[in-house]
C-alpha atoms as a PDB file:
ATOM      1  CA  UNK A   1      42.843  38.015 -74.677  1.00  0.00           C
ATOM      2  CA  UNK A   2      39.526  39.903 -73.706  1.00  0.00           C
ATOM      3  CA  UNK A   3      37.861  37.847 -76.283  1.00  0.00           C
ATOM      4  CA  UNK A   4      38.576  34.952 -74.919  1.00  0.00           C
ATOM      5  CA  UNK A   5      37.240  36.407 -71.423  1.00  0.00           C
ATOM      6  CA  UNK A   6      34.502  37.926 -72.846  1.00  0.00           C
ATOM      7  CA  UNK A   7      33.369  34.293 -74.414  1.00  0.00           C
ATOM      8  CA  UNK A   8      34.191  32.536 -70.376  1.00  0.00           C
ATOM      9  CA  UNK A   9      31.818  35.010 -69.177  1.00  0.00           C
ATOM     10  CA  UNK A  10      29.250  33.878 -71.423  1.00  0.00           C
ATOM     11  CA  UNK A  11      29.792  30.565 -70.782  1.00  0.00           C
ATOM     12  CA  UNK A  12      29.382  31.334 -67.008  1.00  0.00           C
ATOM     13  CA  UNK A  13      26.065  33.168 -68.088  1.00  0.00           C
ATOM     14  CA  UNK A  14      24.624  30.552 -69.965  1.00  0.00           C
ATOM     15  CA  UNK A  15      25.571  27.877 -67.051  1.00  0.00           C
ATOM     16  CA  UNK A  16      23.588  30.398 -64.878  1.00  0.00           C
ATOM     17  CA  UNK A  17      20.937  30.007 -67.030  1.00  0.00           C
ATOM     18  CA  UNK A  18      20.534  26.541 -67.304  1.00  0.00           C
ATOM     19  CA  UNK A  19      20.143  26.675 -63.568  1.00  0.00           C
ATOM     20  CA  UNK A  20      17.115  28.877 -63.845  1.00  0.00           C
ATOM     21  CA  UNK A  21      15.389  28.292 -67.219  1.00  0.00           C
ATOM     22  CA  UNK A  22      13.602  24.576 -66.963  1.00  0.00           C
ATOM     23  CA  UNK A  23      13.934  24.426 -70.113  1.00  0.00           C
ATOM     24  CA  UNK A  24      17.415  24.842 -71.132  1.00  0.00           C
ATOM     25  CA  UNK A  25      20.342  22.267 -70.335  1.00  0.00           C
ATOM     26  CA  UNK A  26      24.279  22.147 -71.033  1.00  0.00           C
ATOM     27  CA  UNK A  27      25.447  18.698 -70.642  1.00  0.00           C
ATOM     28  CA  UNK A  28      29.366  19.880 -69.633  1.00  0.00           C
ATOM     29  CA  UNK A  29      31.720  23.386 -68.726  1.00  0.00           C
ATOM     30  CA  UNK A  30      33.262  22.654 -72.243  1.00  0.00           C
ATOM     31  CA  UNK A  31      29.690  22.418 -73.958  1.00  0.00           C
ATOM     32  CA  UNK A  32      28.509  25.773 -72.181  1.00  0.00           C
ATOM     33  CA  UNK A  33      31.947  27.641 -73.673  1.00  0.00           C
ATOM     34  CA  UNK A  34      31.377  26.077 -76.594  1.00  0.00           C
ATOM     35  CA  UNK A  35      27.838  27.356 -77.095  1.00  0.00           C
ATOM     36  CA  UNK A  36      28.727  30.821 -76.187  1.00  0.00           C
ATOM     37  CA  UNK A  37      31.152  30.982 -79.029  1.00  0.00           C
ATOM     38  CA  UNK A  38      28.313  29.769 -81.536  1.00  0.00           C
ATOM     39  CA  UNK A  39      26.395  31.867 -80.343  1.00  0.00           C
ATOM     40  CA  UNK A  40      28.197  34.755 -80.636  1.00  0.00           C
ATOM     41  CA  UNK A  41      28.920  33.392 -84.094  1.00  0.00           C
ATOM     42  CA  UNK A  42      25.386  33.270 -84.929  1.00  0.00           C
ATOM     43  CA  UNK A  43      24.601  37.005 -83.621  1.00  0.00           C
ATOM     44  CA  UNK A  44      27.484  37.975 -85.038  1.00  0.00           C
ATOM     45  CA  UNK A  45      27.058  36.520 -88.744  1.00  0.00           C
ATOM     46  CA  UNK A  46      23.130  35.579 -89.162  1.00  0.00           C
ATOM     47  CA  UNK A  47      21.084  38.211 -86.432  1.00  0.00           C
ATOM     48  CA  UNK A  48      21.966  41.462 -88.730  1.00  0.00           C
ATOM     49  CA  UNK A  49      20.685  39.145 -91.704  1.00  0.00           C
ATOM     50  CA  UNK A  50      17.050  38.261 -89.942  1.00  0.00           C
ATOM     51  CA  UNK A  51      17.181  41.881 -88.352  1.00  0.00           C
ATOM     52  CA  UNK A  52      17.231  43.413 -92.306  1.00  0.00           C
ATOM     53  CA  UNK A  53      14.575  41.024 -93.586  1.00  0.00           C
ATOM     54  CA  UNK A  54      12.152  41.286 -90.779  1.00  0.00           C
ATOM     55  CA  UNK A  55      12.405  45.029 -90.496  1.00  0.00           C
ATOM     56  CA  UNK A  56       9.244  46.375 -91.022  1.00  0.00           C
ATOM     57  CA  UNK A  57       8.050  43.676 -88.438  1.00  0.00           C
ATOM     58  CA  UNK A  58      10.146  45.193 -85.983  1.00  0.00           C
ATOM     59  CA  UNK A  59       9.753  48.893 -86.857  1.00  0.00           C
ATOM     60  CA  UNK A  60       5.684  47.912 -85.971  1.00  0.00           C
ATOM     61  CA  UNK A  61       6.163  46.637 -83.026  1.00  0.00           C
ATOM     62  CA  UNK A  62       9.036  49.195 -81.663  1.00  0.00           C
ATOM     63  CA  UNK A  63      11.791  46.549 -81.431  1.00  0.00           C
ATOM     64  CA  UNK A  64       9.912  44.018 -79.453  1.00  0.00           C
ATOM     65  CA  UNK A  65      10.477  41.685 -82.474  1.00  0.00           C
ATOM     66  CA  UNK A  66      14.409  41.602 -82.157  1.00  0.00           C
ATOM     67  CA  UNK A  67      13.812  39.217 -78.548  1.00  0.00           C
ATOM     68  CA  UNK A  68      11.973  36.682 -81.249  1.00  0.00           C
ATOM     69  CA  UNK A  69      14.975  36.383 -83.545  1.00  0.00           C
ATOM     70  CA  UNK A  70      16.752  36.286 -80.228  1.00  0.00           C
ATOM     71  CA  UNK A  71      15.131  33.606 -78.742  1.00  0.00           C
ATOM     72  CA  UNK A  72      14.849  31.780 -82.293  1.00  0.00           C
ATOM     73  CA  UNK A  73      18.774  32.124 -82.532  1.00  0.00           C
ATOM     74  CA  UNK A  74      19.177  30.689 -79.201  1.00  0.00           C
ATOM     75  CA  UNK A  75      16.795  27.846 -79.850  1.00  0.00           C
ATOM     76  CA  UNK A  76      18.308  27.049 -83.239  1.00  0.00           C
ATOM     77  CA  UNK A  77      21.800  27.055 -82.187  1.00  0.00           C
ATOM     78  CA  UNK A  78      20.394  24.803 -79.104  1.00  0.00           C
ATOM     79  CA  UNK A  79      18.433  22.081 -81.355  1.00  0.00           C
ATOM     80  CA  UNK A  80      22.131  22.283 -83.593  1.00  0.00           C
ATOM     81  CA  UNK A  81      25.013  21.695 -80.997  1.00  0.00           C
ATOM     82  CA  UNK A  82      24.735  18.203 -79.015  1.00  0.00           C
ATOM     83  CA  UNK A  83      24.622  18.610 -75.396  1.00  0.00           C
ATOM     84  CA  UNK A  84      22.944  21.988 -75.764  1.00  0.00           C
ATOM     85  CA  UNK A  85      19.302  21.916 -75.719  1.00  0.00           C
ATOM     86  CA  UNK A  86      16.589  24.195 -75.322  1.00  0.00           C
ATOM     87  CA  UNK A  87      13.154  22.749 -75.234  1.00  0.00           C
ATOM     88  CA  UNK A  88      10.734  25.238 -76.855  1.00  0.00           C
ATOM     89  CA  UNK A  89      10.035  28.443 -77.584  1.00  0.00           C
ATOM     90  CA  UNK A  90       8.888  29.883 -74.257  1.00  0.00           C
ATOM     91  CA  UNK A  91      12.267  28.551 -72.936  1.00  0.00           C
ATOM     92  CA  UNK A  92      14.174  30.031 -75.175  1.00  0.00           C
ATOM     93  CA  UNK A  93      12.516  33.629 -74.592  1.00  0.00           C
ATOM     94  CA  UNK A  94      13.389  33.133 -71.263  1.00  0.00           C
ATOM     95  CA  UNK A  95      16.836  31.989 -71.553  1.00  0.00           C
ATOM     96  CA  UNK A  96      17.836  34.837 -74.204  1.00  0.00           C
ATOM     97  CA  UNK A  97      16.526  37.478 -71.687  1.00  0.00           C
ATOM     98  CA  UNK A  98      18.340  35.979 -68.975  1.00  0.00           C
ATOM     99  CA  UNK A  99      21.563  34.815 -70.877  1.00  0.00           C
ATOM    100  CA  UNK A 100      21.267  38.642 -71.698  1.00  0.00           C
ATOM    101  CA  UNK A 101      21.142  39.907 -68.178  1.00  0.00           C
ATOM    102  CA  UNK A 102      23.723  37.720 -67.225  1.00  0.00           C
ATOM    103  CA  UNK A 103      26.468  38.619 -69.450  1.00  0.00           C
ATOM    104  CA  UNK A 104      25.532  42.195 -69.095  1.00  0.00           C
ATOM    105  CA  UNK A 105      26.270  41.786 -65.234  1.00  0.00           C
ATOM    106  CA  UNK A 106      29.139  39.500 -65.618  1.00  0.00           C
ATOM    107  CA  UNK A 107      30.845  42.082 -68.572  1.00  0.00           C
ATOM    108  CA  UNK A 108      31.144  44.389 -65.544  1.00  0.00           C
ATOM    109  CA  UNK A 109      33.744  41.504 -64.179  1.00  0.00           C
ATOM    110  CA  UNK A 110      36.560  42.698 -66.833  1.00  0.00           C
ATOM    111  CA  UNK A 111      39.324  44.843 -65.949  1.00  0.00           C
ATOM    112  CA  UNK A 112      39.987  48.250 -66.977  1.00  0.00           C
ATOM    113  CA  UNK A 113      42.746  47.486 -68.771  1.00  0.00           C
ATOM    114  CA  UNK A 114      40.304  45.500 -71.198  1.00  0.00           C
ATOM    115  CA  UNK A 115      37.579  48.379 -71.620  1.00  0.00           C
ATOM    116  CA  UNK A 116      37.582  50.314 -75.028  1.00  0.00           C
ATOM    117  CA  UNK A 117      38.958  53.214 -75.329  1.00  0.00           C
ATOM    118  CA  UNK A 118      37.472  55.941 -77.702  1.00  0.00           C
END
């Protein structure tokens, strides 16, 4: 069950973006929930992937290079899924960062009952 909030949040979140980011549009609700579920896919199964092979990249430039696989990851998964677009690379380092900011806000929406417990 909290994955399936978890991945309505992020649908909210990217809808939020597309109202602030020119550059990135979601054609429907359904579209926007189901881009948040390939994209967590996609930072779930390819980010760790890019994150290994551009390493040294990204230990020269203090991490800064993780919000360019990021924004690539959001712009790939937006020129692959139809009615998800993102228009370039400027707009998709600004939708990443916001998408980011958004479902960090919106995660504190869940219940206690959903946090984890350690």
């Amino acid at each position: 069950m909290r994955l399936l909030l978890v991945w309505i949040l992020s649908a909210v979140a990217l809808y939020l973006v597309t109202l602030i980011v020119p550059g990135v549009t979601v054609d429907t609700y359904l579209t926007a929930f189901v881009a948040a579920i390939v994209l967590s896919f996609a930072n779930t199964l390819i980010k760790p992937i890019l994150i290994v092979l551009t390493l040294p990249v990204t230990i020269v430039t203090l991490g800064l290079f993780l919000i360019v696989i990021n924004a690539l990851l959001f712009w790939g998964v937006g020129s692959f899924l139809p009615g998800f677009r993102v228009e370039g690379f400027w707009s998709a380092v600004g939708g990443v960062l916001l998408y980011s900011f958004f479902s960090w806000a919106l995660s504190f929406l869940l219940p206690d009952s959903y946090a984890r417990r350690t």
